[in-house]
Structure formats: C-alpha cells, structure tokens
Protein backbone atom coordinates (compact mmCIF):
# COMPACT_ATOMS: atom_id res chain seq x y z
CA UNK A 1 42.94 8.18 -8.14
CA UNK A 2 43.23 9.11 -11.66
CA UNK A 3 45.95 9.90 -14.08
CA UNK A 4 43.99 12.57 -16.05
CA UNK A 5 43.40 16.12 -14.73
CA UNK A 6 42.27 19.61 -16.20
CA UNK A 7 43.66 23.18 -16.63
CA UNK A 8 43.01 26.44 -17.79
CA UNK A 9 45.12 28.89 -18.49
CA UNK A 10 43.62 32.33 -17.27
CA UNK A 11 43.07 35.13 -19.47
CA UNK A 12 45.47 37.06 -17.07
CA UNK A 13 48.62 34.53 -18.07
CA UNK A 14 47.85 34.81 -22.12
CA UNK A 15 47.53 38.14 -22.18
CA UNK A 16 51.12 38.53 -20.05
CA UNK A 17 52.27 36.12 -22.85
CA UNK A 18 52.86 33.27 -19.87
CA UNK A 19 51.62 30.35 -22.16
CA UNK A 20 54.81 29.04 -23.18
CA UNK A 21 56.25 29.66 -19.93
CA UNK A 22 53.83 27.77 -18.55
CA UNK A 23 53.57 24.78 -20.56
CA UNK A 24 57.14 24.62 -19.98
CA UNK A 25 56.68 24.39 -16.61
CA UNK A 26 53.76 21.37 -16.69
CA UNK A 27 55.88 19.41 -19.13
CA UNK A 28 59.56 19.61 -16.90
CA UNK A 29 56.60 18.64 -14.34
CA UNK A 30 56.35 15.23 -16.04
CA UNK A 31 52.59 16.16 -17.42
CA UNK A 32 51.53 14.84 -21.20
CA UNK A 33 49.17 17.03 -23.01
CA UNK A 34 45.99 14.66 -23.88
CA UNK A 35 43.99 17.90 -25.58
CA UNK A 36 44.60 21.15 -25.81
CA UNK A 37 42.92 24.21 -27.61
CA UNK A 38 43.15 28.35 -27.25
CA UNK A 39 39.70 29.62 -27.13
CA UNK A 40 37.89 32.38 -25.90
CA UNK A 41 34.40 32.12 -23.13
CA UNK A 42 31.16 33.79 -23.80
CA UNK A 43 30.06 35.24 -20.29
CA UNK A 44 27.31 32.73 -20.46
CA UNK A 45 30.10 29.66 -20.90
CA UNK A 46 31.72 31.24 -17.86
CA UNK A 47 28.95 31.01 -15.67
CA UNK A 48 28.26 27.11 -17.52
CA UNK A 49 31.76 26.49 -15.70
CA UNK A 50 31.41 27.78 -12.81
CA UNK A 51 27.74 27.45 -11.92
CA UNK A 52 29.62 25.60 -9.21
CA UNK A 53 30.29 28.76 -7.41
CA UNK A 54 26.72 30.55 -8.56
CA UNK A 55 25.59 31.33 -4.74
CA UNK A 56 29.33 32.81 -3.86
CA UNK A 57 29.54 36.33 -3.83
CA UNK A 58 32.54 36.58 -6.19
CA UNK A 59 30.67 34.76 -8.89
CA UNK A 60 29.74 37.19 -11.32
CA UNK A 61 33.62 38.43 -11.24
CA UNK A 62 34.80 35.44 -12.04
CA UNK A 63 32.63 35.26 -14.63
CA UNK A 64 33.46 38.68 -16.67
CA UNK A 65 36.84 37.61 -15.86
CA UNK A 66 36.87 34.74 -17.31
CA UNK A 67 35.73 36.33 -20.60
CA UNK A 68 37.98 38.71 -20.76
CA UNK A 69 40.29 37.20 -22.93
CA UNK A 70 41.63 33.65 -24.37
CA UNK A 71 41.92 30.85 -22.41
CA UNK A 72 44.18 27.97 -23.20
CA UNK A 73 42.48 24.60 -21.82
CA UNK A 74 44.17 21.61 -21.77
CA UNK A 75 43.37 17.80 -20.35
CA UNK A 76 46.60 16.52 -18.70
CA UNK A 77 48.03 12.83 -18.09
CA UNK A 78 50.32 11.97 -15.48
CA UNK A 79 49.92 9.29 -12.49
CA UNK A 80 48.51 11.05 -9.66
CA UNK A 81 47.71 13.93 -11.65
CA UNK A 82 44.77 15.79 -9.50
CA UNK A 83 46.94 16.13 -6.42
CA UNK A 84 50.54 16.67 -8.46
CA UNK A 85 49.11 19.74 -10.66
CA UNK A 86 47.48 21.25 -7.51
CA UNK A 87 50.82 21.25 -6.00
CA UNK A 88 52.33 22.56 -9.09
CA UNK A 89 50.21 25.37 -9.31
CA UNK A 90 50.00 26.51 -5.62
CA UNK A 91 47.78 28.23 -3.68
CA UNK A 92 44.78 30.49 -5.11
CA UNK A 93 46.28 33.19 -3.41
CA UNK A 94 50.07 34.03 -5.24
CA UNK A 95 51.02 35.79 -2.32
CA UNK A 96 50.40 32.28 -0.41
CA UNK A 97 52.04 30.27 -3.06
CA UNK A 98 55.36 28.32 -2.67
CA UNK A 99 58.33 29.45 -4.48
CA UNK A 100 58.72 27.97 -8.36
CA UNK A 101 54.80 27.20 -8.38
CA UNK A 102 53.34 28.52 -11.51
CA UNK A 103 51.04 31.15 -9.80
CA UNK A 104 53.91 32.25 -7.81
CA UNK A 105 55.97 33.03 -10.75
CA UNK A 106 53.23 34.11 -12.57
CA UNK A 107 49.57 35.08 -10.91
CA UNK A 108 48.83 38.85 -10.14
CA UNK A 109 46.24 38.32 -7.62
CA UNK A 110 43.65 36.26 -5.83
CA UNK A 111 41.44 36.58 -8.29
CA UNK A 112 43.64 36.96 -11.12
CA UNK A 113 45.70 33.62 -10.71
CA UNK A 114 46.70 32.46 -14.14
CA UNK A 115 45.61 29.56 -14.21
CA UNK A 116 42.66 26.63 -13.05
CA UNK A 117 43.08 23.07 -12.19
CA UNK A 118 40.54 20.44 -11.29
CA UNK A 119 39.88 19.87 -7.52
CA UNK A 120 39.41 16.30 -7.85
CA UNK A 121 39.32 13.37 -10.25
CA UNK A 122 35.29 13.25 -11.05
CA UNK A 123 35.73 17.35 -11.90
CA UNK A 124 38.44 17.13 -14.03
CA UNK A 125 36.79 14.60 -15.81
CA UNK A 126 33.58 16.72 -15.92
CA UNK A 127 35.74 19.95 -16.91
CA UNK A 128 37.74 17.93 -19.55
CA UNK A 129 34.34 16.69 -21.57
CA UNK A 130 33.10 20.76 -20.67
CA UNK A 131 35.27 21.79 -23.30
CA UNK A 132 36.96 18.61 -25.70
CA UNK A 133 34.50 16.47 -27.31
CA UNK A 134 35.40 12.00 -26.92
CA UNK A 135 37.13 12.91 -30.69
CA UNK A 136 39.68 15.88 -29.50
CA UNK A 137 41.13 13.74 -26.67
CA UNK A 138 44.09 11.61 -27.03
C-alpha cells in the first residue's frame, strides 16, 4: 500500500471551470498536493497514456478526448491513497456514482468523467513520473 496516488483532471471538468471545485473537494478529502501542473496532451501523449487500453475499442476516443483541452495533473499524498481517491471519485459511470463523489457532482458521461485516478499503487507511480520529472515532485 502506498501513500502516493495520481489524478487528472479531464478536459471536460476545466473547461466547465470544475478545477477549483474539485481541488476543494480532494483537499476537505484529507489529500496533499505533491505536484501539480495545467497542461495540455498532444494526441500522440494521449495514446503514450493510455497505450494501456490500445486493443479496446474506445481507444482512439479517449484519445482525441483527451486532447481536447487542458488537463490539470496532479500526484497526491495521503495514507491509503489508491483505494481512498477511487472512492472519492466514484464510479466511471456518473450515473453509477455515489452521491458527493466528484464525478457525481461533476462528470457528464461515461466517457466524459472529469477526472482520472490511478488503479493501483505501481500505476500511479508510473503515471506520476509520465508527466513530473524526480525535480517537480515534493
């Protein structure tokens, strides 16, 4: 178990102007910021992220999704932190999501869903160095 996980926040969510709302809600959540930067994914940076998912047929919508628009990605610190964010954020699916979880209050759609966070501990470690180099995290 480790105390680090990662997020994105969706181009969906920044262009709503949801960022502060949601950093609002990871910090009542009892998460510390470690890194943090606004940026914006080439297509092929996309598909660097979520080769992952290359073979699934929703792949190449994720990707030009994903591009779209800024991004806000951020490494987060809290004990248990995998497991406690994924609960935070809820299910993929909004409509699925419980009440006060981020993409509840915030997600569109299945596939538009405001935000990403690591599955488990050795992915958001490999997401985390994807986008903050050893000298951007705290």
């Amino acid at each position: 178990m480790s105390n680090q996980t990662f997020t994105m926040i969706k181009p969906d969510a920044t262009k709503a102007g949801h960022i502060g709302a949601i950093l609002e809600k990871i910090n009542g959540a009892g998460f510390r910021i470690k890194a943090m930067k606004m940026t914006k994914l080439s297509a092929e940076k996309a598909g660097q992220f979520y080769e992952v998912h290359k073979e699934r047929p929703f792949y190449g919508e994720l990707c030009a999704f994903m591009s779209s628009g800024h991004i806000v990605a951020a490494i987060l610190e809290k004990d248990n932190a995998v497991a406690d964010f994924r609960t935070l954020i809820g299910s993929t699916n909004p409509a699925d999501a419980a009440d006060g979880t981020i993409r509840k209050l915030f997600a569109t759609s299945l596939g538009e869903n405001a935000i990403h966070g690591s599955d488990s501990d050795e992915n958001a470690m490999i997401e985390g160095n994807f986008f903050f180099s050893a000298l951007e995290q705290f």
